[in-house]
N, C-alpha and C. Protein backbone atom coordinates (compact mmCIF):
# COMPACT_ATOMS: atom_id res chain seq x y z
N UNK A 1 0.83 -1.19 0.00
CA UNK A 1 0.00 0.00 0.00
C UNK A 1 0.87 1.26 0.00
N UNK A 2 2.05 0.72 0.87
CA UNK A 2 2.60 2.36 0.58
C UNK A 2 3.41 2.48 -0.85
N UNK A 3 3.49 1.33 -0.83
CA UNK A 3 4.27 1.50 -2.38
C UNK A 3 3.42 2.36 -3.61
N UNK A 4 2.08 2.14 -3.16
CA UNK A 4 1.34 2.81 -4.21
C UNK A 4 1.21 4.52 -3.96
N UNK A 5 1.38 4.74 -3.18
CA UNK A 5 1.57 5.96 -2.87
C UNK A 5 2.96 6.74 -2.56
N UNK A 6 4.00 6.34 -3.01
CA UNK A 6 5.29 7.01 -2.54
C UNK A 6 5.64 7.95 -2.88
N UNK A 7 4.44 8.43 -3.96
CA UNK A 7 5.21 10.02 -4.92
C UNK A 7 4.30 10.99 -3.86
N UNK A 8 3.41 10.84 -3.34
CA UNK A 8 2.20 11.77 -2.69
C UNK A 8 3.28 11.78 -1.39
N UNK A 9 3.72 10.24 -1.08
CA UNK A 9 4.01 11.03 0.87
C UNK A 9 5.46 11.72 0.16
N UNK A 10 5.93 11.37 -0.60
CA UNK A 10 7.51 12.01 -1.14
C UNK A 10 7.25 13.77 -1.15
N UNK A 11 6.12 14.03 -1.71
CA UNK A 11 5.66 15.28 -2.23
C UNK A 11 4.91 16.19 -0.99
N UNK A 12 4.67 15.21 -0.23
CA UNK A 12 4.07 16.14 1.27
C UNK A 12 5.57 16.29 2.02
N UNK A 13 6.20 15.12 1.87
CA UNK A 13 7.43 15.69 3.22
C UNK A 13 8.12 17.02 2.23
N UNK A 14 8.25 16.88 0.68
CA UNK A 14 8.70 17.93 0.31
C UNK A 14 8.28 18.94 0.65
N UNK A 15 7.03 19.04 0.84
CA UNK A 15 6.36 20.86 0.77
C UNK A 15 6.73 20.81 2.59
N UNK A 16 6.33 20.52 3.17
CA UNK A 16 6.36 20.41 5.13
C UNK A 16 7.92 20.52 4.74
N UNK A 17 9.21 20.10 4.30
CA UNK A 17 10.45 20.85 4.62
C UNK A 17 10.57 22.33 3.98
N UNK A 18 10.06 22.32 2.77
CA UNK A 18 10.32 23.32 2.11
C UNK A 18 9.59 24.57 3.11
N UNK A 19 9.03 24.69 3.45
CA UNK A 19 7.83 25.28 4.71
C UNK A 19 8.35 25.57 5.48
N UNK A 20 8.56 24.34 6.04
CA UNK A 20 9.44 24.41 7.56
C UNK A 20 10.78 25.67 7.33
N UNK A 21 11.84 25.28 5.94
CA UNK A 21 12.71 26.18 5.81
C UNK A 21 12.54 27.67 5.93
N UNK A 22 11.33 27.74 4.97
CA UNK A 22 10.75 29.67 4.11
C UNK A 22 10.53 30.14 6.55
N UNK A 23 9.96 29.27 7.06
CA UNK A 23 9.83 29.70 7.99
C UNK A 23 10.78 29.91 9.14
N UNK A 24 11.61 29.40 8.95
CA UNK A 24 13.14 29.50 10.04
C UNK A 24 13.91 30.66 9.28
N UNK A 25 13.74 30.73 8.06
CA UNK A 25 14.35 32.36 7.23
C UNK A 25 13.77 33.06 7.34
N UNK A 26 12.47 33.15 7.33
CA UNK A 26 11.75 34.63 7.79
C UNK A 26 11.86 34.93 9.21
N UNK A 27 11.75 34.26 10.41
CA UNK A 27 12.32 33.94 11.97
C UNK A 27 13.47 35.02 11.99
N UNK A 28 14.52 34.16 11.50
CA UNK A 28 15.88 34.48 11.67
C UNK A 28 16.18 35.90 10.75
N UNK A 29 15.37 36.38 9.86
CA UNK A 29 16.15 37.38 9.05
C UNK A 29 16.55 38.78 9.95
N UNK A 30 17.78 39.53 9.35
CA UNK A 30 18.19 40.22 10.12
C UNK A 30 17.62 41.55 9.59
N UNK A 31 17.08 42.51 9.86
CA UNK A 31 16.62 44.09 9.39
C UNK A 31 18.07 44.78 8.42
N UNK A 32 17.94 44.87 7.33
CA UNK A 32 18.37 45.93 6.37
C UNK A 32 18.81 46.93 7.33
N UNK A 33 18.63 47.65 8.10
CA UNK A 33 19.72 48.61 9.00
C UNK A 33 20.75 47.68 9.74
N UNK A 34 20.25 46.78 9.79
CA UNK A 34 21.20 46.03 10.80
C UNK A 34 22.28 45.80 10.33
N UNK A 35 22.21 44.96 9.29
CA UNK A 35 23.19 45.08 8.04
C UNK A 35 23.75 45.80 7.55
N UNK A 36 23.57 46.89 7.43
CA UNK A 36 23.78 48.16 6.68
C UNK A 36 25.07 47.97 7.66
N UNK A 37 24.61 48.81 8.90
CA UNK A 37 25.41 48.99 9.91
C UNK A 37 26.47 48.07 10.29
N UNK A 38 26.41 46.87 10.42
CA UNK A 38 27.20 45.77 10.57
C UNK A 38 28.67 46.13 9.62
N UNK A 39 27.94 46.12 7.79
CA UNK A 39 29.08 46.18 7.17
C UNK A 39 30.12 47.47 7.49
N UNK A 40 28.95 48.75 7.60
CA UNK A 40 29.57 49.72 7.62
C UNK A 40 30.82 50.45 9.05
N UNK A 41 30.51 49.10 10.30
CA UNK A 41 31.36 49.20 10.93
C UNK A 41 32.47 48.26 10.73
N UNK A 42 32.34 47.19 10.18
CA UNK A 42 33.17 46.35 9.44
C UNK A 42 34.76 47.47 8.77
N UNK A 43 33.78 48.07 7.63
CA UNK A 43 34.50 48.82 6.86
C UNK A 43 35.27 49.74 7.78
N UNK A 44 34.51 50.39 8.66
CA UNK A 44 35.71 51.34 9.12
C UNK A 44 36.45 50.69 10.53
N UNK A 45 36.23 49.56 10.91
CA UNK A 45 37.47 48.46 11.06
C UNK A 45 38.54 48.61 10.65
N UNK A 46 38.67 48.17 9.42
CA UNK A 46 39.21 47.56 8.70
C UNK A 46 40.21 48.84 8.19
N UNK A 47 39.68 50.11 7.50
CA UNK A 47 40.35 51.15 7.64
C UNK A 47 41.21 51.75 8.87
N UNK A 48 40.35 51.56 10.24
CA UNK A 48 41.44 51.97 11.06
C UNK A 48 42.60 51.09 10.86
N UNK A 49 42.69 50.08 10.97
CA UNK A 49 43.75 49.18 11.01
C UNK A 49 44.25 49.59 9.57
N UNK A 50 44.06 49.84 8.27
CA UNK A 50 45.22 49.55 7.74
C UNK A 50 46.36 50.72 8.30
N UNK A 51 45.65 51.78 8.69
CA UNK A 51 46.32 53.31 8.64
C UNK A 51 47.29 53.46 10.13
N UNK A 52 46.78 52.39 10.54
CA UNK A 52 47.48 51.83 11.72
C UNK A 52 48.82 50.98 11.62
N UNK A 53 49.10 50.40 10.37
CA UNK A 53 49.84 49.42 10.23
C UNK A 53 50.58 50.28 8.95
């Protein structure tokens, strides 16, 4: 019996991970300022130190 059905349960666990994923990335995403900011202290890191060296 399950043999007759292996493309349907194949095709439900697909969508329930694919799901599960879209929803742990929207959770976790970080705000566009956040980022912004992140790199932009990154960058001037990275400048102090070269002018340092």
């Amino acid at each position: 019996m399950i043999a007759k059905y292996w493309k349907r349960i194949g095709v439900i666990i697909l969508v329930i991970a694919c799901l599960f994923n879209i929803t742990i990335k929207l959770v976790n995403k970080t705000s566009l300022k956040e980022e912004l900011e992140t790199s932009g202290q990154y960058i001037l890191d990275r400048e102090n130190s070269n002018e340092i060296n």
